[in-house]
N, C-alpha and C. Protein backbone atom coordinates (compact mmCIF):
# COMPACT_ATOMS: atom_id res chain seq x y z
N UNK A 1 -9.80 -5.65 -16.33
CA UNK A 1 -10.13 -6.14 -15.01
C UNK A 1 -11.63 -6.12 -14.81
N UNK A 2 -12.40 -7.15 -13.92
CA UNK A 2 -13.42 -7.28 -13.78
C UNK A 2 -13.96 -6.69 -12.59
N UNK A 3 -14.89 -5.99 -12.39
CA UNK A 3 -15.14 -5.16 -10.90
C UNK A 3 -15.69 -6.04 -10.09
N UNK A 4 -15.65 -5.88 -9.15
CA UNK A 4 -16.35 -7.34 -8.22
C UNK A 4 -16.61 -6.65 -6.89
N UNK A 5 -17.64 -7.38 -6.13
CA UNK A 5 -18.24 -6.92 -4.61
C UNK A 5 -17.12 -7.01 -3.83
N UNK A 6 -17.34 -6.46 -2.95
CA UNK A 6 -15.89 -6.21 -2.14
C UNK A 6 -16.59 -7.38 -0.85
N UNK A 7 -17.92 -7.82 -0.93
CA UNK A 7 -18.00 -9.25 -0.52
C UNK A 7 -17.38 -10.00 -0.92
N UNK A 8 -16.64 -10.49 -1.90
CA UNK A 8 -15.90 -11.24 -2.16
C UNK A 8 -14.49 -11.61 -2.16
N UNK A 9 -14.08 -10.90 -1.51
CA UNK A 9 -12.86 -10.60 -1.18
C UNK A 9 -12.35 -10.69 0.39
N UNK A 10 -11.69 -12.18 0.08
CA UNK A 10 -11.60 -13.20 1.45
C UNK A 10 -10.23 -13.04 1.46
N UNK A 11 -9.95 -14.44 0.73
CA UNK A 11 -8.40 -14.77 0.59
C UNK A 11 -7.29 -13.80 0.83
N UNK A 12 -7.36 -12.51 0.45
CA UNK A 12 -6.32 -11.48 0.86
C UNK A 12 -6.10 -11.09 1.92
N UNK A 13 -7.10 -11.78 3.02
CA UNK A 13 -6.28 -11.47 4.42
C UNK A 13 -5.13 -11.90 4.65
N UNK A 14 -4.66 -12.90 4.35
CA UNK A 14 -3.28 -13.45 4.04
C UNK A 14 -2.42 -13.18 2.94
N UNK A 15 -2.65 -12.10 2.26
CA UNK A 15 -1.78 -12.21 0.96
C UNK A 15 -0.94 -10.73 1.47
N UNK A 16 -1.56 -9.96 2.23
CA UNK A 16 -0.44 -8.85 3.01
C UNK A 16 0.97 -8.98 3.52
N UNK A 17 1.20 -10.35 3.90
CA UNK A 17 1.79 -10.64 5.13
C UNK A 17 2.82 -11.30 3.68
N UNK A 18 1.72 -12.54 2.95
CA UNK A 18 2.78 -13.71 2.58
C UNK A 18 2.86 -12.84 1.12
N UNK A 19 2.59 -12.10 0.05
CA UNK A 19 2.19 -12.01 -1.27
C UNK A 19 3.14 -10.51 -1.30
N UNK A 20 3.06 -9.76 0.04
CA UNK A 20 3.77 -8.95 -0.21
C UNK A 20 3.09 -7.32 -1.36
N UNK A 21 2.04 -7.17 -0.89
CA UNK A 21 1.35 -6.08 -2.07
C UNK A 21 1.95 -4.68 -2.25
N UNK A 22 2.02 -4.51 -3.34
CA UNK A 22 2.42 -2.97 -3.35
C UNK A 22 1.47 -1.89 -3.72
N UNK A 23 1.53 -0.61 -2.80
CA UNK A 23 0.71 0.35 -2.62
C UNK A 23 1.28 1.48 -3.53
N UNK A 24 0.55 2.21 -4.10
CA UNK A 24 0.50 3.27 -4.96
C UNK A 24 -0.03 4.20 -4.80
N UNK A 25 0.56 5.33 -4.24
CA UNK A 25 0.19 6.75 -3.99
C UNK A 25 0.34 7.92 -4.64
N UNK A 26 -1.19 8.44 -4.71
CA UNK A 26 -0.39 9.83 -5.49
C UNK A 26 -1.55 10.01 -6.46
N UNK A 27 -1.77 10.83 -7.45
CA UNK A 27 -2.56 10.57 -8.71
C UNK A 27 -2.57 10.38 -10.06
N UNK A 28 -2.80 10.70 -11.04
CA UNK A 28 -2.56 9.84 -12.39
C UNK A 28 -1.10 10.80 -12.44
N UNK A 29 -0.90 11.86 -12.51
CA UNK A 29 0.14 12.55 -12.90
C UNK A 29 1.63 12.64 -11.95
N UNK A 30 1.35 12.32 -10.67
CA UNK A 30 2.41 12.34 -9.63
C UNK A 30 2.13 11.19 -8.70
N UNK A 31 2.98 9.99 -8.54
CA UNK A 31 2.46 8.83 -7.51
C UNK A 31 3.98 8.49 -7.37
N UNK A 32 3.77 7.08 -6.36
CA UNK A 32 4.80 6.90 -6.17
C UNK A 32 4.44 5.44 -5.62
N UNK A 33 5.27 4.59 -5.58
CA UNK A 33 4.62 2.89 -5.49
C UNK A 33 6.17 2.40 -4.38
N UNK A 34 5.78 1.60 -3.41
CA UNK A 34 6.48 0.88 -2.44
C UNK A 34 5.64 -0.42 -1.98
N UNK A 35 6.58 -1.44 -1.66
CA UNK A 35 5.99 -2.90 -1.48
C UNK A 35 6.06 -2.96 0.29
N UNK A 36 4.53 -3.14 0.60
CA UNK A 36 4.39 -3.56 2.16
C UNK A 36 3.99 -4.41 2.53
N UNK A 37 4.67 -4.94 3.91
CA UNK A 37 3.97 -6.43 3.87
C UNK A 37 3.45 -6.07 5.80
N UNK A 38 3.29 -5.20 6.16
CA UNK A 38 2.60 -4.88 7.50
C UNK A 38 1.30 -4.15 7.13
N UNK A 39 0.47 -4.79 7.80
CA UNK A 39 -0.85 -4.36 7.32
C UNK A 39 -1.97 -5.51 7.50
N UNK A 40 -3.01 -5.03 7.04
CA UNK A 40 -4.02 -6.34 7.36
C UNK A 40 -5.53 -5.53 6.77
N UNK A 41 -6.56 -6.18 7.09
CA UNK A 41 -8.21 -6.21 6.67
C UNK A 41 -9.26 -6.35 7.35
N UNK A 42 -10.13 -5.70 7.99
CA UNK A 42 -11.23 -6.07 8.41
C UNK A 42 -12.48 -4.91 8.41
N UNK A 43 -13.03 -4.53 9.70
CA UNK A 43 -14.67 -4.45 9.53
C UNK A 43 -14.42 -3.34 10.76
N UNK A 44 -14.33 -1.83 10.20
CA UNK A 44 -14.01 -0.92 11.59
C UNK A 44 -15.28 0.35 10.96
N UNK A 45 -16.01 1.11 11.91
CA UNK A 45 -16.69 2.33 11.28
C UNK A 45 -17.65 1.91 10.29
N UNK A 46 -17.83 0.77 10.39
CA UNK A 46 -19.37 0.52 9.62
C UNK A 46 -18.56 0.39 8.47
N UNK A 47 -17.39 -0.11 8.29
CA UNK A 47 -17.02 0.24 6.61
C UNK A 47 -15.90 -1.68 6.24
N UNK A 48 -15.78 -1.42 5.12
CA UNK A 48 -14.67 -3.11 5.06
C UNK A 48 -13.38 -1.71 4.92
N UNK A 49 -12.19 -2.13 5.76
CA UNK A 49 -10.97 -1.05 5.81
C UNK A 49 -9.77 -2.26 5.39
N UNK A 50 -8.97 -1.62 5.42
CA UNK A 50 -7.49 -1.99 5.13
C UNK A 50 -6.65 -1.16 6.27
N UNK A 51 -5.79 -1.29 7.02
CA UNK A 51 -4.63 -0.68 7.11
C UNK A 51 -3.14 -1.27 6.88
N UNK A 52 -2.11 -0.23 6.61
CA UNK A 52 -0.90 -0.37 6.42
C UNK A 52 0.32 0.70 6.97
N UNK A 53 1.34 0.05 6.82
CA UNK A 53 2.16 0.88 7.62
C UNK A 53 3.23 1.69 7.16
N UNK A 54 3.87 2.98 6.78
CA UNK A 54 4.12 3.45 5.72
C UNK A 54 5.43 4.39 6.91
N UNK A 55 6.49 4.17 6.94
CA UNK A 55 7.57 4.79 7.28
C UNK A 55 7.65 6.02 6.89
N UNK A 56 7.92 7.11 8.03
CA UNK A 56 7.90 8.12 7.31
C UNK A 56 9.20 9.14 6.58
N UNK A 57 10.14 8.26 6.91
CA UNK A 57 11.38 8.47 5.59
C UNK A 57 11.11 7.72 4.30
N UNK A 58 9.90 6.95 4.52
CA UNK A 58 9.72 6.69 2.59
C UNK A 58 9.09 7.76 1.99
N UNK A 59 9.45 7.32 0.69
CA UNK A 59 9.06 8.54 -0.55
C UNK A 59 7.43 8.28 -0.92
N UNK A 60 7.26 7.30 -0.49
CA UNK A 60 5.74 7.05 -0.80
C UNK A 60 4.76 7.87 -0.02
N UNK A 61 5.62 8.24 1.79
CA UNK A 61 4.99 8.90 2.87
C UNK A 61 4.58 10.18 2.37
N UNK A 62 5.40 10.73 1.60
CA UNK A 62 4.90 12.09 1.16
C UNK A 62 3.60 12.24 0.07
N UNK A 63 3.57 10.73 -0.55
CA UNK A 63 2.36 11.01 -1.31
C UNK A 63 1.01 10.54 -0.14
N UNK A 64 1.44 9.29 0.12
CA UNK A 64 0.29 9.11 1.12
C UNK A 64 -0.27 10.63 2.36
N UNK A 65 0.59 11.48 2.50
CA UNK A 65 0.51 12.27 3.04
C UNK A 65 -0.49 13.45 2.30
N UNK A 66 -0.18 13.67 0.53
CA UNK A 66 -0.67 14.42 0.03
C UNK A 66 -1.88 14.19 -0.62
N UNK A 67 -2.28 12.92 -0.47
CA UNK A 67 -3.35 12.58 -1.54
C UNK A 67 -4.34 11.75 -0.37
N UNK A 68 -5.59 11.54 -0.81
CA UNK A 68 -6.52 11.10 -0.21
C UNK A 68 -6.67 9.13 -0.57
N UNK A 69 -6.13 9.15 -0.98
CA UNK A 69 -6.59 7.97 -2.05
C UNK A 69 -5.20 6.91 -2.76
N UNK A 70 -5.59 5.76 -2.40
CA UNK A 70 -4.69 5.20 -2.99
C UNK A 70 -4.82 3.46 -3.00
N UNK A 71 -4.22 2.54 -3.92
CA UNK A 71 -4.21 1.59 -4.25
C UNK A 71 -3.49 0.36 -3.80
N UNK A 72 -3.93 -0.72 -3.27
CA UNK A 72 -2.93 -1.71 -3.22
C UNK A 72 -2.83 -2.91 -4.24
N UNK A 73 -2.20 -3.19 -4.49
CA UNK A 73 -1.85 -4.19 -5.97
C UNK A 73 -1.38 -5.56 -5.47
N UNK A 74 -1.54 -6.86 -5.94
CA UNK A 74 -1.24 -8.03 -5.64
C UNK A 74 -0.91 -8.54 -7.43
N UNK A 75 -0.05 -9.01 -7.17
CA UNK A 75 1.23 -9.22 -8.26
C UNK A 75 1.95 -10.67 -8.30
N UNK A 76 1.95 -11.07 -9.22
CA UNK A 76 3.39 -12.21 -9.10
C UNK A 76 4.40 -11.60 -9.25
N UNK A 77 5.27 -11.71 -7.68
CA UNK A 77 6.67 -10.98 -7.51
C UNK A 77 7.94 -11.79 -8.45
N UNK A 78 8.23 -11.26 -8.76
CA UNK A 78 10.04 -11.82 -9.71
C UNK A 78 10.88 -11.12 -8.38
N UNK A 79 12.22 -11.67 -8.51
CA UNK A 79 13.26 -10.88 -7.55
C UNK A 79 13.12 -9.41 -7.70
N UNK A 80 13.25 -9.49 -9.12
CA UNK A 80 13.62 -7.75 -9.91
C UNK A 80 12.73 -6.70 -8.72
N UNK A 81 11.22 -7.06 -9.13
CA UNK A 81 10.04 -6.52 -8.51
C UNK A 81 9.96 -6.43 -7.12
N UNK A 82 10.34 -7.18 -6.34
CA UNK A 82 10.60 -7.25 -4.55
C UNK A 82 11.82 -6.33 -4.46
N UNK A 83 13.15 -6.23 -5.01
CA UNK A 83 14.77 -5.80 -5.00
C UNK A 83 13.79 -3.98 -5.07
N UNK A 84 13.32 -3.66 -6.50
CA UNK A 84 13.22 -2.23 -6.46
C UNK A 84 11.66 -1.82 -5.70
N UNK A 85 10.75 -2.36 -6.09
CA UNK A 85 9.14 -2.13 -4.97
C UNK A 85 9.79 -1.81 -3.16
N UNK A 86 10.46 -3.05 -2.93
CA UNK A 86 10.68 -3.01 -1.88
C UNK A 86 11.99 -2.50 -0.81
N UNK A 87 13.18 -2.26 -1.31
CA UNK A 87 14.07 -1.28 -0.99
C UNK A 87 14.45 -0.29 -1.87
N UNK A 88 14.02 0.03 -2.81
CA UNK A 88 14.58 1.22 -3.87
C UNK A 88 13.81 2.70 -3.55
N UNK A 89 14.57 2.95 -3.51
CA UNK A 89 13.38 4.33 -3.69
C UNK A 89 13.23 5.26 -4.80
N UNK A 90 11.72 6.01 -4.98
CA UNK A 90 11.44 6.48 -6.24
C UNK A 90 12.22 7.95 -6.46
N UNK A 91 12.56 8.30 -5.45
CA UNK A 91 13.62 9.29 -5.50
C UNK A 91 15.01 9.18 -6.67
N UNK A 92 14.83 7.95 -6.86
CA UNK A 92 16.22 7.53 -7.49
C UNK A 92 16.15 6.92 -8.42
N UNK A 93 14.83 5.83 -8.57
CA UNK A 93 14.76 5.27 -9.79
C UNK A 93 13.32 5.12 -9.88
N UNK A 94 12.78 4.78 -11.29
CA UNK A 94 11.78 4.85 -11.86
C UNK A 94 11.55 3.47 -11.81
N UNK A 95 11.27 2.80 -10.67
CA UNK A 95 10.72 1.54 -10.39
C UNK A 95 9.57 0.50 -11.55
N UNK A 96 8.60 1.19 -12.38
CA UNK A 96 7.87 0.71 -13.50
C UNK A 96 9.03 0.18 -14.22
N UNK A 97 9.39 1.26 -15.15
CA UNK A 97 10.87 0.94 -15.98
C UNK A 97 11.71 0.00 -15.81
N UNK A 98 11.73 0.02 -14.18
CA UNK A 98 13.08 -0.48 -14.25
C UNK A 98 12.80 -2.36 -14.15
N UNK A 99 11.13 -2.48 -13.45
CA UNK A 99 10.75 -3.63 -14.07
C UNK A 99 10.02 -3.82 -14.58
N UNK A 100 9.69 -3.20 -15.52
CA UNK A 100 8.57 -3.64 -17.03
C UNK A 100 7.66 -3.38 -16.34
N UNK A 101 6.79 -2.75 -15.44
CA UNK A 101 5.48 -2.96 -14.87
C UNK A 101 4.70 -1.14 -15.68
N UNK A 102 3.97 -1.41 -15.37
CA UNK A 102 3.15 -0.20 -15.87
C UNK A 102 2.25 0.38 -15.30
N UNK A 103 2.03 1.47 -15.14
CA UNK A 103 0.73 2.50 -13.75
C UNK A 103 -0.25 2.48 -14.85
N UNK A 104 -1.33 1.92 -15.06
CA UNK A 104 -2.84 2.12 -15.02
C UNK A 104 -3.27 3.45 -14.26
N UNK A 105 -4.21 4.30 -15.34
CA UNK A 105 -4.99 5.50 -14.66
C UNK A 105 -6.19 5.11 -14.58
N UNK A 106 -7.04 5.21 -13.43
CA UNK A 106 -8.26 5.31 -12.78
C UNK A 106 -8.37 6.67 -13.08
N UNK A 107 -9.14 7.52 -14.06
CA UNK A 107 -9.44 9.08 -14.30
C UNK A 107 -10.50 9.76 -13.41
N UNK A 108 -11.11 8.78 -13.46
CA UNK A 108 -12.76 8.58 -12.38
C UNK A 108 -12.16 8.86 -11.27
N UNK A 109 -11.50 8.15 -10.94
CA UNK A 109 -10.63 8.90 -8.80
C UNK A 109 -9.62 9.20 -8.71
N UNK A 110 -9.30 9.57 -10.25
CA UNK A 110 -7.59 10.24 -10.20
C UNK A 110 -6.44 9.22 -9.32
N UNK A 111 -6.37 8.39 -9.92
CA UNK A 111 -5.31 7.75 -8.88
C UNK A 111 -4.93 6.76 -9.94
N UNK A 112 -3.64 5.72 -9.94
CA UNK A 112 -2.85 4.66 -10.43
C UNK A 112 -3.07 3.55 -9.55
N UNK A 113 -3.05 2.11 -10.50
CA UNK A 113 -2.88 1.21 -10.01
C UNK A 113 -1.81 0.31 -10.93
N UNK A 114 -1.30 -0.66 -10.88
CA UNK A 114 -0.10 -1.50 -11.55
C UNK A 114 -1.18 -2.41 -12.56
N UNK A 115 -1.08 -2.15 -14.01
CA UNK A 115 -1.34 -2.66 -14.58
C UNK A 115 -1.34 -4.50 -14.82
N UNK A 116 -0.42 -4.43 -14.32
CA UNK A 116 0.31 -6.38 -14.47
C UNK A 116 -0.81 -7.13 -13.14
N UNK A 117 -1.51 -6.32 -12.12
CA UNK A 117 -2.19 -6.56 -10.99
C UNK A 117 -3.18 -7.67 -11.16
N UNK A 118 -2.75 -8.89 -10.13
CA UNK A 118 -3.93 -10.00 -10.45
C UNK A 118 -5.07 -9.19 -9.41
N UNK A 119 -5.38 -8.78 -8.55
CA UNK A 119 -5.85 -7.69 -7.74
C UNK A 119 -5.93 -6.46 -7.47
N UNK A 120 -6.83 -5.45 -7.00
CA UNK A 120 -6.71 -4.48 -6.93
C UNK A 120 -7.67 -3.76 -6.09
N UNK A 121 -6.95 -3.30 -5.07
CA UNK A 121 -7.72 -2.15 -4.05
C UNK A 121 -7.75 -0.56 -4.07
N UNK A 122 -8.97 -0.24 -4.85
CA UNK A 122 -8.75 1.16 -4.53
C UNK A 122 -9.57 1.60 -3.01
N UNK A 123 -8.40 2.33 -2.55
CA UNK A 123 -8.94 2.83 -1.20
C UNK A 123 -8.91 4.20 -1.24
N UNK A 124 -9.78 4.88 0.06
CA UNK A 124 -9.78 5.85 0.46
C UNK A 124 -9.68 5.82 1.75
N UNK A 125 -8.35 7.13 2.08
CA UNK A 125 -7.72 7.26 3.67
C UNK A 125 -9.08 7.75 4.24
N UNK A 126 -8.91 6.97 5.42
CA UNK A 126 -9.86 7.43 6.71
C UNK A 126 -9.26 8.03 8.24
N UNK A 127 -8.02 7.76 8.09
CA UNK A 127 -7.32 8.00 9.58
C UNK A 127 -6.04 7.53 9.19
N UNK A 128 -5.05 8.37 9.83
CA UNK A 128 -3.50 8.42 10.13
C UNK A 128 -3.35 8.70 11.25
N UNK A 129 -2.52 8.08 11.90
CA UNK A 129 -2.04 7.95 13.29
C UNK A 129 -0.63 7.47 13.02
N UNK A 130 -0.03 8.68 13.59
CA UNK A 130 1.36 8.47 14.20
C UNK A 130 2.01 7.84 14.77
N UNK A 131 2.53 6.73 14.65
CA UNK A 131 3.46 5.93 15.95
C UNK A 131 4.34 6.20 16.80
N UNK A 132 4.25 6.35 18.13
CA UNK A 132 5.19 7.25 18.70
C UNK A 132 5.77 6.14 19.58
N UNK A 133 6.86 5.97 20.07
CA UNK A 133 7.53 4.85 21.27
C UNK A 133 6.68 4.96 22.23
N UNK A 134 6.21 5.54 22.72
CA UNK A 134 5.98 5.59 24.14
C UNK A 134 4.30 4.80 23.82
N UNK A 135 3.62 5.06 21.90
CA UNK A 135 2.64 3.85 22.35
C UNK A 135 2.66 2.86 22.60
N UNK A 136 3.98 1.39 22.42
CA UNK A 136 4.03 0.79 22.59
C UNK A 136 4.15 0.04 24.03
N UNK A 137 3.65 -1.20 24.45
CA UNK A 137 3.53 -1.75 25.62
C UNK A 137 4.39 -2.90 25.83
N UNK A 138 5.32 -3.01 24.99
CA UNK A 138 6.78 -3.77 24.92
C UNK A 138 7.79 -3.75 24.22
N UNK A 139 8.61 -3.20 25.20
CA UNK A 139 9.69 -2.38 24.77
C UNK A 139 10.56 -3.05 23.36
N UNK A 140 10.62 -4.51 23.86
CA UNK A 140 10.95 -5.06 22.97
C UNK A 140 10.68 -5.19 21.10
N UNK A 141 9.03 -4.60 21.41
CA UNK A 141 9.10 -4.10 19.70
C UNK A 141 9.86 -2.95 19.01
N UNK A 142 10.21 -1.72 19.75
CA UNK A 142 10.57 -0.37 19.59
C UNK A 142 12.14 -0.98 19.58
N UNK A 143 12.74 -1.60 20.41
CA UNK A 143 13.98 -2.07 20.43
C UNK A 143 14.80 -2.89 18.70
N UNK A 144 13.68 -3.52 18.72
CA UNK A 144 13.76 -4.78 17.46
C UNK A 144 13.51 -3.79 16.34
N UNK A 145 12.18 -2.77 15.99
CA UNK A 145 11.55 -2.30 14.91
C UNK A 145 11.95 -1.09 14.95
N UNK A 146 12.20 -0.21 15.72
CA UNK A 146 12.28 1.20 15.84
C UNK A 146 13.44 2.05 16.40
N UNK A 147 14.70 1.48 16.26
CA UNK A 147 15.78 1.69 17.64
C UNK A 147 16.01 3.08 16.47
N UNK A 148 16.39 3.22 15.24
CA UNK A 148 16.83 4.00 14.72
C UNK A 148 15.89 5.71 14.46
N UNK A 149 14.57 5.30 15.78
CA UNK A 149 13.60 6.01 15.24
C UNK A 149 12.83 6.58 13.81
N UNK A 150 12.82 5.79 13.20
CA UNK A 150 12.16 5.35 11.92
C UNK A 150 11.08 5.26 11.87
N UNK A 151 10.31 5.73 12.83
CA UNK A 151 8.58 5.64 13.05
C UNK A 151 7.66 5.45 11.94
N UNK A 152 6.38 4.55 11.96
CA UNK A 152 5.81 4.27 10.84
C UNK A 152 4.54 5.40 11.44
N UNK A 153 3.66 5.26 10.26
CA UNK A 153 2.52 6.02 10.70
C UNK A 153 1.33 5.19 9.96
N UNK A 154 0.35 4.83 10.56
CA UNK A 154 -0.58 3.47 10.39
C UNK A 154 -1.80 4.43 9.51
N UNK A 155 -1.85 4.05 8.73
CA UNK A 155 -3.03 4.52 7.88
C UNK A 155 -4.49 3.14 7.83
N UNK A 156 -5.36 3.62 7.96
CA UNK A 156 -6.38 3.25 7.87
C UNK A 156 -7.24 3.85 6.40
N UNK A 157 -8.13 2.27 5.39
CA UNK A 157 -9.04 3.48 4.78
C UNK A 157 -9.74 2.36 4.61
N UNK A 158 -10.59 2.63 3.86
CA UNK A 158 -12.18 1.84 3.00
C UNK A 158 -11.57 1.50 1.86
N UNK A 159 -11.81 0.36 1.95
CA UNK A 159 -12.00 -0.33 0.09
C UNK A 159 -13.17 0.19 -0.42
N UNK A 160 -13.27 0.80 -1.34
CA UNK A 160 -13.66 1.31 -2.22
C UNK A 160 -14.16 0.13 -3.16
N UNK A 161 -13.09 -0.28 -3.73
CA UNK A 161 -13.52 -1.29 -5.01
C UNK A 161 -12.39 -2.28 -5.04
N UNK A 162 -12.98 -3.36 -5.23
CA UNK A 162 -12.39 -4.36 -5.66
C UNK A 162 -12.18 -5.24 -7.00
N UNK A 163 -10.92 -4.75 -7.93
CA UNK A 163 -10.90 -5.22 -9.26
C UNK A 163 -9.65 -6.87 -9.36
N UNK A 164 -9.74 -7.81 -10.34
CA UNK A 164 -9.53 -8.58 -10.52
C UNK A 164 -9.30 -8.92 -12.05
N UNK A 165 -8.05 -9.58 -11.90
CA UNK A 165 -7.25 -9.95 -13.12
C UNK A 165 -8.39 -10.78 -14.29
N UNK A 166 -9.24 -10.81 -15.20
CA UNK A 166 -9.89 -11.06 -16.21
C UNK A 166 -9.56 -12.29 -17.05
């Protein structure tokens, strides 16, 4: 992968939503990878940030919880790759394996990224905030997104670096 200015890195404001990226938490020896598509990019704290939204009955929550640092990956999805990234959990199966993909070590910041990655964000957390019902200002989202209380918790961080498929 080629390292590149994190000026250059436009087009992925839209690839959250439609591309579907998967985030990788944890470090070279313990991580854990889930596919999110809530989230977005811009210009907060003097810094270029990312945030995303990370449920906190996923298995990923506990790494995002334990580690400072972590990656988002942009991929050509197959079914296989959306079916386990995105409802499987690593509790149960070994998601790489189970679709040919492979964790890349970053040794330099201790952390994984998906080898197969036409993109790549390494970030560092800046802020977690809790979602609680009562922040919301229409009821109708908590109704639609949250009835089962399933609360997400919104992470914020800095891109760090921006790498690209070669």
């Amino acid at each position: 992968m080629l390292k590149k200015s994190i000026d250059e890195f436009n087009s992925v404001f839209l690839d959250i939503k439609d591309k579907c990226p998967i985030i990788v938490a944890g470090n070279k020896d313990n991580y854990n990878a889930m596919m999110v598509n809530w989230g977005g990019f811009g210009h907060l704290w003097n810094k270029k940030v990312c945030f995303i939204f990370v449920r906190k009955n996923r298995y990923t929550y506990e790494f995002m919880e334990s580690f400072n640092t972590f990656t988002i990956n942009f991929l050509d999805l197959t079914p296989q790759i959306i079916d386990y990234f995105g409802t499987k959990s690593g509790r149960d199966f070994d998601k790489f394996k189970e679709t040919n993909l492979h964790a890349s070590i970053d040794i330099d910041r201790n952390l994984r990224s998906i080898a197969e990655a036409n993109q790549v964000l390494k970030c560092n957390k800046l802020c977690a905030i809790d979602l609680s019902k009562a922040s919301f200002m229409l009821p109708e989202i908590v109704e639609k997104f949250y009835k089962n209380d399933d609360m997400h918790v919104l992470y914020i961080a800095e891109i760090k670096e921006y790498l690209i498929k070669e």
